[in-house]
C-alpha atoms as a PDB file:
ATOM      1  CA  UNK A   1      28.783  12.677 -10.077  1.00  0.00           C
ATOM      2  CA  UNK A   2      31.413  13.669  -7.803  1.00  0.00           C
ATOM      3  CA  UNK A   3      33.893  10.833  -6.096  1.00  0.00           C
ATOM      4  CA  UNK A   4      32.483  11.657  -2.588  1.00  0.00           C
ATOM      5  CA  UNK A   5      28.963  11.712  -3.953  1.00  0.00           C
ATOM      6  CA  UNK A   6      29.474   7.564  -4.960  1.00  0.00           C
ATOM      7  CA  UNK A   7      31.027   6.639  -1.658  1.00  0.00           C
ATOM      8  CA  UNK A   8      27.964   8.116  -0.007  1.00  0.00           C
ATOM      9  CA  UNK A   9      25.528   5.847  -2.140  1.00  0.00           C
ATOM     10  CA  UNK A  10      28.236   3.245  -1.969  1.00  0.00           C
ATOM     11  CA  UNK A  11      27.880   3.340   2.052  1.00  0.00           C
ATOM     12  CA  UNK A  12      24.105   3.598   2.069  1.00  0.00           C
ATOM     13  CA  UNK A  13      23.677   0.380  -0.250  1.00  0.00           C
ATOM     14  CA  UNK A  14      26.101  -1.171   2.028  1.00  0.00           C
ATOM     15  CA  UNK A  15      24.402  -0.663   5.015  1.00  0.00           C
ATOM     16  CA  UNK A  16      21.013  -1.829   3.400  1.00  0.00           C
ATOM     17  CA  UNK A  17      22.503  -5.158   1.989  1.00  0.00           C
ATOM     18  CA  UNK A  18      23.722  -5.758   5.721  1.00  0.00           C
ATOM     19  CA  UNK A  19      20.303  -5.558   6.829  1.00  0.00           C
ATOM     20  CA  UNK A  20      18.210  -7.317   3.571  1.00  0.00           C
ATOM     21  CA  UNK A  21      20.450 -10.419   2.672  1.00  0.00           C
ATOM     22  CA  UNK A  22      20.808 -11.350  -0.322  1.00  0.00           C
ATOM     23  CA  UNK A  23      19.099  -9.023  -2.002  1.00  0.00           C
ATOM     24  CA  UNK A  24      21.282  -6.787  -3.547  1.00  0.00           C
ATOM     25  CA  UNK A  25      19.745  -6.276  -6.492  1.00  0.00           C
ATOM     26  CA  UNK A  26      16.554  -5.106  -5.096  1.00  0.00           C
ATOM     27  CA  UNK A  27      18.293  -2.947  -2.825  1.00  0.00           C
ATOM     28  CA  UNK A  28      19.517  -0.899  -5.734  1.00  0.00           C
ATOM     29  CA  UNK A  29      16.240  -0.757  -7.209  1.00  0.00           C
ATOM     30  CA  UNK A  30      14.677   0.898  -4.289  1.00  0.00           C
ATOM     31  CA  UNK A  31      17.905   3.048  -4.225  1.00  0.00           C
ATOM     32  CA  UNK A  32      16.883   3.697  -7.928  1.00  0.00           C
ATOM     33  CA  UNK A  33      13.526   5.095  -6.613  1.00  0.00           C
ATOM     34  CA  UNK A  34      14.618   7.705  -4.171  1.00  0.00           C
ATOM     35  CA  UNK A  35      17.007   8.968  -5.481  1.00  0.00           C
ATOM     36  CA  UNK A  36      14.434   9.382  -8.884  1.00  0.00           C
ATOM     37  CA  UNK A  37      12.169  11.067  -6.899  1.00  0.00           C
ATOM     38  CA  UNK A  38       9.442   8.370  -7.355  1.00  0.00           C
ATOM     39  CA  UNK A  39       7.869   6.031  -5.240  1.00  0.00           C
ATOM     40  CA  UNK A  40       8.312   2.091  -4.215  1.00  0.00           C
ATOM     41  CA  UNK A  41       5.673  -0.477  -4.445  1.00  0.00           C
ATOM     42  CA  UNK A  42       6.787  -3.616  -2.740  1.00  0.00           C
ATOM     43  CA  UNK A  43       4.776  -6.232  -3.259  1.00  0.00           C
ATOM     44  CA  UNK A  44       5.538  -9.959  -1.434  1.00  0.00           C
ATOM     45  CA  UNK A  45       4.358 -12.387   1.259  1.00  0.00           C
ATOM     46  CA  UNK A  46       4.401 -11.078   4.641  1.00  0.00           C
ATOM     47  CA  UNK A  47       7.040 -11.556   6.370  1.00  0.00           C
ATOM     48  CA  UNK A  48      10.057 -10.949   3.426  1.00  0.00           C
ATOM     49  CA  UNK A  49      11.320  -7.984   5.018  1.00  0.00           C
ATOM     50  CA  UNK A  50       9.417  -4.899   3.088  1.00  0.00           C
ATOM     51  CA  UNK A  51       8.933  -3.117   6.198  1.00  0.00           C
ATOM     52  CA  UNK A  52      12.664  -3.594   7.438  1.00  0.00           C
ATOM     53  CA  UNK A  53      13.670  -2.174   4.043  1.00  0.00           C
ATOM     54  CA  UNK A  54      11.598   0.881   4.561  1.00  0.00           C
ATOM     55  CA  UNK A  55      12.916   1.112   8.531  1.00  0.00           C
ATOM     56  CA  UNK A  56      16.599   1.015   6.714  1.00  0.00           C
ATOM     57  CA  UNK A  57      16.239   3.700   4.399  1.00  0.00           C
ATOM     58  CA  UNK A  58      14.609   5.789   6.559  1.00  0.00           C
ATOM     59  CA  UNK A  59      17.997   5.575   8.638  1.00  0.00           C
ATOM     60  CA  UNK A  60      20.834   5.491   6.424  1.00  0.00           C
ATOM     61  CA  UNK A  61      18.983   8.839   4.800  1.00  0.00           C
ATOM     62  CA  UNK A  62      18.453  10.333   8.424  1.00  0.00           C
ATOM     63  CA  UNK A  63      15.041  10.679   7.281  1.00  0.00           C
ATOM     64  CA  UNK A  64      11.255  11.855   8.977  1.00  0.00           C
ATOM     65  CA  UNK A  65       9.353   8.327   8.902  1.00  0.00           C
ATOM     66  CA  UNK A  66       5.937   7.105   9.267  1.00  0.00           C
ATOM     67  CA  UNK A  67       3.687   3.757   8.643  1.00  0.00           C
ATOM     68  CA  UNK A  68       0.247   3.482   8.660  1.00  0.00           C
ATOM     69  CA  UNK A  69      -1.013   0.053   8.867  1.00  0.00           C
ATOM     70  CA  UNK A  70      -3.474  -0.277   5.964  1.00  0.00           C
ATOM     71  CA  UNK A  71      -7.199  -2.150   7.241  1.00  0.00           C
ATOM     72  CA  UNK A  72     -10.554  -2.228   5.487  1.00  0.00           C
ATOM     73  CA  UNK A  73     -11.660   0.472   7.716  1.00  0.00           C
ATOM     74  CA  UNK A  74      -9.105   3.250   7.669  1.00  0.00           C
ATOM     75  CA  UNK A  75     -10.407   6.911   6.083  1.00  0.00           C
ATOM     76  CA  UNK A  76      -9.108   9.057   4.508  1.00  0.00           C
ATOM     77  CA  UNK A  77      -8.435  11.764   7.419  1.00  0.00           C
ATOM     78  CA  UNK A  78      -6.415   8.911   9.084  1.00  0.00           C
ATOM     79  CA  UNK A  79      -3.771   9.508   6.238  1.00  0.00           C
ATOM     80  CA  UNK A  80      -3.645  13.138   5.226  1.00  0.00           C
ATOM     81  CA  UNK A  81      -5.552  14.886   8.013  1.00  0.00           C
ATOM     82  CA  UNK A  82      -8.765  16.764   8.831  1.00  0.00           C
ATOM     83  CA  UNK A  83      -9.810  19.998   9.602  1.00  0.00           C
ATOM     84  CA  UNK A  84     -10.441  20.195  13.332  1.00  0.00           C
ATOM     85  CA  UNK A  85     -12.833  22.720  15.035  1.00  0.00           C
ATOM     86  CA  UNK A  86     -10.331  24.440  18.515  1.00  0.00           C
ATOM     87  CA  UNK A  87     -13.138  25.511  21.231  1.00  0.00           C
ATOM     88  CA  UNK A  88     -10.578  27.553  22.677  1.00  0.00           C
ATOM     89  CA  UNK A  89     -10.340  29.968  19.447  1.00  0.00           C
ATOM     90  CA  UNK A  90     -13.452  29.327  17.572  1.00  0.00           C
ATOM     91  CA  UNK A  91     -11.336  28.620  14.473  1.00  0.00           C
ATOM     92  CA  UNK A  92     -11.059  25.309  12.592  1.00  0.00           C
ATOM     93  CA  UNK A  93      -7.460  24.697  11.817  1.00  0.00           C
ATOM     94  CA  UNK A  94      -5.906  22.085   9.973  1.00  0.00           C
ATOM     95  CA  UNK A  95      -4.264  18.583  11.595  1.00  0.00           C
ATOM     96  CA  UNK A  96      -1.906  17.175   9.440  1.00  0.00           C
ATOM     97  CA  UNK A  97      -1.584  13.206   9.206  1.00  0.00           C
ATOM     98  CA  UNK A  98       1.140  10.982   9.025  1.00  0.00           C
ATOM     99  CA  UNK A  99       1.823  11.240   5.479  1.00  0.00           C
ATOM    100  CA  UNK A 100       3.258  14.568   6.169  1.00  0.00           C
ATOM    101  CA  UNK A 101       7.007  12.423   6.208  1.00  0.00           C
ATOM    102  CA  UNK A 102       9.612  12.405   4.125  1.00  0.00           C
ATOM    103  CA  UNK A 103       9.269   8.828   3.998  1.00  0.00           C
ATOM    104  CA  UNK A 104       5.393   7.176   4.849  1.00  0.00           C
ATOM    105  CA  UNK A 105       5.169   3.792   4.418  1.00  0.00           C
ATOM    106  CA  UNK A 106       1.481   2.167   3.839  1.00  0.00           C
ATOM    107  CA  UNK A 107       1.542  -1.146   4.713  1.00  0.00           C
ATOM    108  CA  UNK A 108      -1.249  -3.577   3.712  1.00  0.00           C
ATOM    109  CA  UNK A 109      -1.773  -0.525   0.794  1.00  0.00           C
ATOM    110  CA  UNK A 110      -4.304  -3.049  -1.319  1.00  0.00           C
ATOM    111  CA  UNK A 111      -6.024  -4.192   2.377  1.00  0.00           C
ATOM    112  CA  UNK A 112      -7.893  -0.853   2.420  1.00  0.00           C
ATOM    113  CA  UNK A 113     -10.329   0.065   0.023  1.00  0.00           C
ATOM    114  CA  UNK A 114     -10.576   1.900  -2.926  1.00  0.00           C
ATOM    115  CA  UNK A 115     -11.761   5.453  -0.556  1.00  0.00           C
ATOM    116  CA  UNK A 116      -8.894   4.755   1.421  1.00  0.00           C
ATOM    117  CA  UNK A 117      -6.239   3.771  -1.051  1.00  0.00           C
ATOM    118  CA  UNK A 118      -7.495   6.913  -2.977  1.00  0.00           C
ATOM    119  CA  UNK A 119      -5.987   9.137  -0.131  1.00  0.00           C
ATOM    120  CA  UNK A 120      -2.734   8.453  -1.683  1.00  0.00           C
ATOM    121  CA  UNK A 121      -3.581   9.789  -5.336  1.00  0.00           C
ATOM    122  CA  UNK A 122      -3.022  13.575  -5.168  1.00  0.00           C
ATOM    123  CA  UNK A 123      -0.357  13.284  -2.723  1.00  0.00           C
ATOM    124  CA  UNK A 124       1.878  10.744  -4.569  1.00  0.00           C
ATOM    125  CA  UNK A 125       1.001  13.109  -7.876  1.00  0.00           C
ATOM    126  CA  UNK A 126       1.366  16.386  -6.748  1.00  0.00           C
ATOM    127  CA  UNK A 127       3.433  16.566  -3.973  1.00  0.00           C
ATOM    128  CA  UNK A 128       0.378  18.275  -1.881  1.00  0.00           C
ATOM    129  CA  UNK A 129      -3.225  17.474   0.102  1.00  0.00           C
ATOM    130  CA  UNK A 130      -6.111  18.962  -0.630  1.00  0.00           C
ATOM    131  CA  UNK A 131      -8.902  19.356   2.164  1.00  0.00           C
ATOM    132  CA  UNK A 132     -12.020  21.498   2.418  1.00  0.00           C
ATOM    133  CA  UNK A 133     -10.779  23.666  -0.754  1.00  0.00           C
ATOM    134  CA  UNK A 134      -6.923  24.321   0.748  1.00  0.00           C
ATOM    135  CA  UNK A 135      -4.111  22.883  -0.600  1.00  0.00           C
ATOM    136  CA  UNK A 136      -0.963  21.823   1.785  1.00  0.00           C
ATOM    137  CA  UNK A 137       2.262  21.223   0.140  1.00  0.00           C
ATOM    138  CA  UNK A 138       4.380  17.534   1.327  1.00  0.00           C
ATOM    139  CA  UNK A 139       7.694  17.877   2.874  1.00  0.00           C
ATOM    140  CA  UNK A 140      10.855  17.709   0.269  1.00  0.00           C
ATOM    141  CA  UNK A 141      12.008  14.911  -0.308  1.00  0.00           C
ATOM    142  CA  UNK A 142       8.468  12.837  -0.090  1.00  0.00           C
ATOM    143  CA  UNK A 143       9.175   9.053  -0.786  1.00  0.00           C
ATOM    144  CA  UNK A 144       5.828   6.888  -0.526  1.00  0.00           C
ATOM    145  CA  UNK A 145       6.499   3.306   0.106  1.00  0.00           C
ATOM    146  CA  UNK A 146       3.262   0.607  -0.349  1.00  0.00           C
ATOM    147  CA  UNK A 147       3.766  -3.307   0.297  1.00  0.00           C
ATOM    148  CA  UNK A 148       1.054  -5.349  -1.306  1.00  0.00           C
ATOM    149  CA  UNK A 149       0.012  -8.397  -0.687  1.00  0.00           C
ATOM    150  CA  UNK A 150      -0.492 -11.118  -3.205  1.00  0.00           C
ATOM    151  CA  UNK A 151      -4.047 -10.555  -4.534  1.00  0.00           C
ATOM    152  CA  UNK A 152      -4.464 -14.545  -3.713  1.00  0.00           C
ATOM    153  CA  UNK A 153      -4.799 -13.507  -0.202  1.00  0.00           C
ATOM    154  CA  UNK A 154      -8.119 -13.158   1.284  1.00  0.00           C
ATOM    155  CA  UNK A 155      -9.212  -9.510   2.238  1.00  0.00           C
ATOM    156  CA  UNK A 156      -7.376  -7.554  -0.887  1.00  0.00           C
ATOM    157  CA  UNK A 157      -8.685  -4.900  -2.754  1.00  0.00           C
ATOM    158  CA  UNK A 158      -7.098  -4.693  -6.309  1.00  0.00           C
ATOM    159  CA  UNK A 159      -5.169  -1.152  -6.781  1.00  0.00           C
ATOM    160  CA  UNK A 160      -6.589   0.181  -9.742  1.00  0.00           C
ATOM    161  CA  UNK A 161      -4.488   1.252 -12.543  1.00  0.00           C
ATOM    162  CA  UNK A 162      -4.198   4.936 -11.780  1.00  0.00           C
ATOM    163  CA  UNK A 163      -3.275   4.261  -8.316  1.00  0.00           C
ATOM    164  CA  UNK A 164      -0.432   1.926  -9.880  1.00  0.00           C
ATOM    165  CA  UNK A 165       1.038   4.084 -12.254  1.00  0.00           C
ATOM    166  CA  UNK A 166       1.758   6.412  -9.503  1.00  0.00           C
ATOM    167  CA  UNK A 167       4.402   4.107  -8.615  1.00  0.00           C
ATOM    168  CA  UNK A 168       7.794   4.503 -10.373  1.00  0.00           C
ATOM    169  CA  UNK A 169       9.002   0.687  -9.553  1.00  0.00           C
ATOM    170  CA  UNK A 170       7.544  -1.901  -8.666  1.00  0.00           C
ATOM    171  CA  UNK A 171      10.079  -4.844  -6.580  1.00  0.00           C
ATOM    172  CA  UNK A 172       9.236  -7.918  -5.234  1.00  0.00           C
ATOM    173  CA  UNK A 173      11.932  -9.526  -2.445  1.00  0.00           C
ATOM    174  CA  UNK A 174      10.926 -12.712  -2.920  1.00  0.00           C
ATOM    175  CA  UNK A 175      12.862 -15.978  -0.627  1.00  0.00           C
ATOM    176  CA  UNK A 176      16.428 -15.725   0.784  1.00  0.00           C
ATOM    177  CA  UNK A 177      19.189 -18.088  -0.097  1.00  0.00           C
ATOM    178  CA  UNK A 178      20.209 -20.502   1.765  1.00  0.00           C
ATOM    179  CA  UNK A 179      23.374 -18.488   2.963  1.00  0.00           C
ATOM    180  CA  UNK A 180      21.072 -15.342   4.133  1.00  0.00           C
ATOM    181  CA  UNK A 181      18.456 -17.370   5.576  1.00  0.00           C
ATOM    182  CA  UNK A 182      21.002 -19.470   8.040  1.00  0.00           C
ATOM    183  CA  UNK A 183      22.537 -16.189   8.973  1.00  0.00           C
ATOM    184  CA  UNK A 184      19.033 -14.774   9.579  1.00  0.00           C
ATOM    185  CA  UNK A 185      18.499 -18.181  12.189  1.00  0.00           C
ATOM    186  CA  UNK A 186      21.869 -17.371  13.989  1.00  0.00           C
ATOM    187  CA  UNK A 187      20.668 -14.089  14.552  1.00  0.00           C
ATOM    188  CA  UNK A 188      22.975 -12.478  12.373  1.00  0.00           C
ATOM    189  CA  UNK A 189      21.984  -9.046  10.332  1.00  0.00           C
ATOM    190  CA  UNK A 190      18.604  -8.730   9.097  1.00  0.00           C
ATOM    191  CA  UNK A 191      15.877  -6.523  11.265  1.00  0.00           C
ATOM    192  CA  UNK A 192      18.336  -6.588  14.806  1.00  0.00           C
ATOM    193  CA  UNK A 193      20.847  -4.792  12.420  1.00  0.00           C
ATOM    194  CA  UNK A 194      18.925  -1.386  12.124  1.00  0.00           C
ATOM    195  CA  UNK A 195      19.413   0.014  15.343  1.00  0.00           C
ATOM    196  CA  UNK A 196      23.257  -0.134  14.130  1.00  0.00           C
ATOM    197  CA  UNK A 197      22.647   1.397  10.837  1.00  0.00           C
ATOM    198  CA  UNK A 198      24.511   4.902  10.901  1.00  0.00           C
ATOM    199  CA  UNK A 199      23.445   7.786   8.590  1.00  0.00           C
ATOM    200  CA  UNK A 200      25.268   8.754   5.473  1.00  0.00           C
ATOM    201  CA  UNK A 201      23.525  10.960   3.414  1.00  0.00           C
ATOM    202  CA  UNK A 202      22.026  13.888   4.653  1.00  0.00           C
ATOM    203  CA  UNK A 203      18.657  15.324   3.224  1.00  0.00           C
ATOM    204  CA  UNK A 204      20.650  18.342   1.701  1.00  0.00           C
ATOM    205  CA  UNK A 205      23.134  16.049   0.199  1.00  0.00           C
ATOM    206  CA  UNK A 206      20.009  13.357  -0.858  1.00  0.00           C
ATOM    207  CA  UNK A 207      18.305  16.553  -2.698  1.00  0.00           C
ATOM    208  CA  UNK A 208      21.443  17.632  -4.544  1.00  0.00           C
ATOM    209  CA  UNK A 209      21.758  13.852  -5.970  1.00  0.00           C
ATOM    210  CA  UNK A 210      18.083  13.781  -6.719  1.00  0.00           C
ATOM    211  CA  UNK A 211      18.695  16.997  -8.767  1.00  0.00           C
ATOM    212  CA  UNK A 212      21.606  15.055 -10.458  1.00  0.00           C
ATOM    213  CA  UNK A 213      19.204  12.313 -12.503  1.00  0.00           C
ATOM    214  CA  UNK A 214      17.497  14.381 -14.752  1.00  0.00           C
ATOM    215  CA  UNK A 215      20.939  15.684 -16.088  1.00  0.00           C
ATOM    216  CA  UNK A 216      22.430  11.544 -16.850  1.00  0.00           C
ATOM    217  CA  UNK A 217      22.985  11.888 -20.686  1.00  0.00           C
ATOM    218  CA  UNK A 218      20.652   9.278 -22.418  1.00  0.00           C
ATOM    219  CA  UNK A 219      21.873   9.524 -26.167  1.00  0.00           C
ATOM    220  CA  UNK A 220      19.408   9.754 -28.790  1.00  0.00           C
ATOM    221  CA  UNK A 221      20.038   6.223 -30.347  1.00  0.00           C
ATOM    222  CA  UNK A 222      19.330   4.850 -26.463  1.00  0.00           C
ATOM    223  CA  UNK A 223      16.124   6.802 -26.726  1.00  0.00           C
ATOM    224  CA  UNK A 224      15.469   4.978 -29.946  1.00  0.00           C
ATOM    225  CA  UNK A 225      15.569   2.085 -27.696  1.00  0.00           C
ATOM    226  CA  UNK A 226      13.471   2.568 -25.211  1.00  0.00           C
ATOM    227  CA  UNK A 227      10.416   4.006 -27.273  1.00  0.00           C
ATOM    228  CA  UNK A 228      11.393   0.686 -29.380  1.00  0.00           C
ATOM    229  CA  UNK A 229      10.708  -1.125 -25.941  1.00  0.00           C
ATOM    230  CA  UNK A 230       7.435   1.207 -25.325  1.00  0.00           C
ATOM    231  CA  UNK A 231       5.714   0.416 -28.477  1.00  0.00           C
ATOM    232  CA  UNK A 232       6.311  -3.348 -28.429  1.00  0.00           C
ATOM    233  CA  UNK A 233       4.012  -3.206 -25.057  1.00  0.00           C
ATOM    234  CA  UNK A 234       0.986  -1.101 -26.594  1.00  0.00           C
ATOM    235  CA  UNK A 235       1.598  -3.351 -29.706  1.00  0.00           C
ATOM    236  CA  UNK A 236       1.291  -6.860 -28.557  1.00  0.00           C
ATOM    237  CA  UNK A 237      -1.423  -9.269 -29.548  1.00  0.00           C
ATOM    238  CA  UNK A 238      -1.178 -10.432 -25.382  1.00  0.00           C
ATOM    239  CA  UNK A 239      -1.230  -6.651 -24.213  1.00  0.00           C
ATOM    240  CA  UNK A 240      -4.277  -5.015 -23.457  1.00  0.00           C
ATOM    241  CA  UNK A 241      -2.960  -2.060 -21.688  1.00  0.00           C
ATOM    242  CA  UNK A 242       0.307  -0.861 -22.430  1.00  0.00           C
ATOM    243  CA  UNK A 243       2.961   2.010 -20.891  1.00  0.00           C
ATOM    244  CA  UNK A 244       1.400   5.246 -20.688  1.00  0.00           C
ATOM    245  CA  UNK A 245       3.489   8.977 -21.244  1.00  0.00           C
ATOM    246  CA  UNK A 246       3.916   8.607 -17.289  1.00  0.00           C
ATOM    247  CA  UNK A 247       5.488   5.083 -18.012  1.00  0.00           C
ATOM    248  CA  UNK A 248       7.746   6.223 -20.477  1.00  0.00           C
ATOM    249  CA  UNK A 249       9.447   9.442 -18.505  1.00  0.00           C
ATOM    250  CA  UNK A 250       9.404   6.721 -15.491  1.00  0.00           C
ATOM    251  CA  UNK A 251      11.543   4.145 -17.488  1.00  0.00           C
ATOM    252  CA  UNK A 252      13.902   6.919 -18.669  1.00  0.00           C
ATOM    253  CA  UNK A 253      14.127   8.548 -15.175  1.00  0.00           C
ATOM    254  CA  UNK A 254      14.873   4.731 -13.738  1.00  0.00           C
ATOM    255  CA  UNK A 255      17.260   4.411 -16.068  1.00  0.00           C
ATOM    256  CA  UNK A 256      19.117   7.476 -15.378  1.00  0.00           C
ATOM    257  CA  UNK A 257      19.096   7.116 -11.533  1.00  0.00           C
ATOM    258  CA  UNK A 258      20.562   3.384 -11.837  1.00  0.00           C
ATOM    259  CA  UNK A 259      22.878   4.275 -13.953  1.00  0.00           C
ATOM    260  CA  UNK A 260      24.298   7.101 -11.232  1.00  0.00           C
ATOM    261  CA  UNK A 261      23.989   4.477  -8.628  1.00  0.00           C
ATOM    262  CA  UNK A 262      26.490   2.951 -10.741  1.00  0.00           C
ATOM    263  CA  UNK A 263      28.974   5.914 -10.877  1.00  0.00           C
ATOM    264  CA  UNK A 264      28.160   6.732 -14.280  1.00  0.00           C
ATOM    265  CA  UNK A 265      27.203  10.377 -16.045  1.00  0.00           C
ATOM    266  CA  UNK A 266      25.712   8.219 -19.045  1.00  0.00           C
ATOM    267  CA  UNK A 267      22.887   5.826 -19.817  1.00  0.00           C
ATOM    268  CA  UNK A 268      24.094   2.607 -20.851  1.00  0.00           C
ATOM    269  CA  UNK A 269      21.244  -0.193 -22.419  1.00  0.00           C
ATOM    270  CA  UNK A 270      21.973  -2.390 -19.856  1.00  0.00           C
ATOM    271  CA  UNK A 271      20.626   0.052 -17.343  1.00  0.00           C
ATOM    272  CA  UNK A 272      16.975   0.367 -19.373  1.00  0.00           C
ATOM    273  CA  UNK A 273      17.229  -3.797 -19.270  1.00  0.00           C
ATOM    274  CA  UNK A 274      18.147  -3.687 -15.422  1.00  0.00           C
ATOM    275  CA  UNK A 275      14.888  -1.684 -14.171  1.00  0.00           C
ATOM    276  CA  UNK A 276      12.140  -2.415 -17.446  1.00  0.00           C
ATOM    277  CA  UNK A 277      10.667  -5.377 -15.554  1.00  0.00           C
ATOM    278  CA  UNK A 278      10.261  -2.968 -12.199  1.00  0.00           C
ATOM    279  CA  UNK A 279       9.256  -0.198 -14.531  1.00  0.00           C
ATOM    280  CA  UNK A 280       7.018  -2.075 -16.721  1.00  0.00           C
ATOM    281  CA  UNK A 281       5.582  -5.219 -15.189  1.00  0.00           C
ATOM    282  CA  UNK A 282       2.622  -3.518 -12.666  1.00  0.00           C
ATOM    283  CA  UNK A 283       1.743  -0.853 -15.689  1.00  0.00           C
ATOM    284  CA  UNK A 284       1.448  -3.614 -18.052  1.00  0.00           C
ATOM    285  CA  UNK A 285      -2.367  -5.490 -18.296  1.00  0.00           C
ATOM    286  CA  UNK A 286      -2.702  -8.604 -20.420  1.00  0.00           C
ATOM    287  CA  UNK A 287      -5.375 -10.067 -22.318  1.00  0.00           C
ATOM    288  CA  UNK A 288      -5.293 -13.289 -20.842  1.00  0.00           C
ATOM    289  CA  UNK A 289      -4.092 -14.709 -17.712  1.00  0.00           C
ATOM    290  CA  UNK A 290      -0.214 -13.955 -18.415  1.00  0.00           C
ATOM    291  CA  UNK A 291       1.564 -11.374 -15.308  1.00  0.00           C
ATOM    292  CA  UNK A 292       2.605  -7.998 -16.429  1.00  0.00           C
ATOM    293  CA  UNK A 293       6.068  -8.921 -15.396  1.00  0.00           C
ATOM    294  CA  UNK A 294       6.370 -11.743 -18.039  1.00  0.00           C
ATOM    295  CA  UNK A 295       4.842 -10.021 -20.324  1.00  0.00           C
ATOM    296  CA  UNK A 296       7.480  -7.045 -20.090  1.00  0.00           C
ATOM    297  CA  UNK A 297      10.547 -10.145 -19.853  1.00  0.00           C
ATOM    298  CA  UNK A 298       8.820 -11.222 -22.900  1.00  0.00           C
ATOM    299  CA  UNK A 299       9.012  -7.989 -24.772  1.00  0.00           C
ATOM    300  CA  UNK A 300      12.695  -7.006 -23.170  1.00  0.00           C
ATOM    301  CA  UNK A 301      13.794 -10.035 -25.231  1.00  0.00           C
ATOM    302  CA  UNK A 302      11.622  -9.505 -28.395  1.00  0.00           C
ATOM    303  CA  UNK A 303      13.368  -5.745 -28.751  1.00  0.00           C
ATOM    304  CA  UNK A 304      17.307  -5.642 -29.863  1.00  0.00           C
ATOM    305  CA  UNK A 305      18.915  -2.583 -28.901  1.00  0.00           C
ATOM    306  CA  UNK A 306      20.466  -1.753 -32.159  1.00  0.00           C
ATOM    307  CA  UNK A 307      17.107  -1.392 -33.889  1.00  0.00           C
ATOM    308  CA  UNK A 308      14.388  -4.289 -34.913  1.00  0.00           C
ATOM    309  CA  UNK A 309      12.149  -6.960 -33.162  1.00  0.00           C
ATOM    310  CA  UNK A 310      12.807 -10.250 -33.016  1.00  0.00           C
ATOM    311  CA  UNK A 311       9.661 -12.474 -33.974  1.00  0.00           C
END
């Protein structure tokens, strides 16, 4: 990647860490989305910031936003669009909805139900809508991001598996430090900061770094590795549903888009280790009562990366 290219992402993550304190690390995971070409699942307590997050990359990327608020009774057509019947020409054309953005963000995703949660399939999938047999391609880039409740809170509906595995990471904010939470009370950074954010990358220049990922060398040994990592989660005793084909290309795309963010033209292991968890944890179903995300720390450990398992 060229030297400008990394200042660019370099600025962007700059900007975003201004606004999200503390959270650096996350910030570079939802970095590691876009650019990837997948899509963000966010899933915390209200009130960590998700939305801010998804009002900050919208504007360091100079990008076409809209949010739908998720409820129990949204439809489908308030998401993608209807046809609608004009009196004026006697034709029914089509109205597109808000998820015609390069970034839509569905807030509350898992407080709608399955119908409307469902709008999101094809889209997130293939790029297009489908409505009364005609298909209507999504603007370029298209970046879906979902925040998700805790399932402990009342009025949630469960996203299915399918619907999950349509997300390429999964990132929880979680609590700020001390330090980022006393700046937040003075009234420092956080949410105020956005209207300052500036843009930096432009959607040409976002597309031509999207178009870089695919072409991060991942080495045949590191390969080794990761199908290593893949087989340990369709293999374990506590697993009952393991990383699909879609999970595996999503853990070697992750890889290769955090290991640009880091100015690299290579896939180092420690960039498979820094996004399995976010890769793995919401794809991964366990027999018992043990999270997906332990489950994949659990097999990140298991798995050395020269070749073996550790019992």
């Amino acid at each position: 990647m060229t030297q400008t290219a990394q200042a660019l992402i370099n600025l962007a993550s700059s900007q975003l860490n201004n606004v999200i304190l503390g959270k650096s690390n996350q910030v570079r995971l939802a970095l590691t989305a876009l650019l990837a070409g997948g899509h963000l699942l966010l899933e915390d307590l209200p009130g960590m910031g998700k939305t801010t997050l998804a009002h900050g990359l919208s504007n360091v990327f100079g990008l076409e936003y809209k949010r739908v608020q998720f409820t129990s009774d949204l439809l489908p057509a308030d998401v993608i669009g209807a046809t609608v019947f004009d009196a004026k020409t006697s034709e029914f054309n089509f109205r597109a909805g808000p998820i015609f953005s390069d970034i839509f963000l569905a807030d509350e995703l898992n407080r709608a139900t399955p119908r409307a949660q469902s709008a999101l399939l094809e889209a997130m999938e293939e790029r297009q809508v489908s409505i009364d047999g005609e298909s209507h391609m999504l603007p370029d880039p298209f970046f879906v991001i979902a925040t998700q409740n805790p399932q402990s809170q009342s009025g949630t509906f469960p996203l299915p598996e399918s619907q999950l595995d349509r997300f390429l990471l999964r990132v929880s904010l979680g609590y700020p430090d001390q330090g980022s939470e006393r700046a937040l009370l003075r009234g420092k950074h956080g949410r105020k900061s956005l209207d300052a954010m500036q843009q930096c990358i432009t959607k040409e220049q976002l597309l031509t770094i999207q178009a870089r990922v695919p072409k991060i060398n991942m080495t045949d040994a590191l390969l080794d590795y990761v199908q290593r990592l893949v087989a340990q989660t369709r293999e374990q005793d506590l697993v009952l549903l393991g990383l699909s084909p879609r999970g595996s290309l999503a853990l070697v795309r992750s890889a290769q888009s955090w290991a640009l963010i880091q100015g690299r033209d290579h896939v180092l292991p420690e960039d498979v280790q820094a996004v399995f968890v976010a890769v793995a944890g919401h794809r991964i179903v366990g027999r018992r009562e043990t999270q997906g995300d332990q489950l994949a720390r659990q097999i990140l450990n298991m798995v050395d990366v020269v070749g073996g398992v550790r019992v």
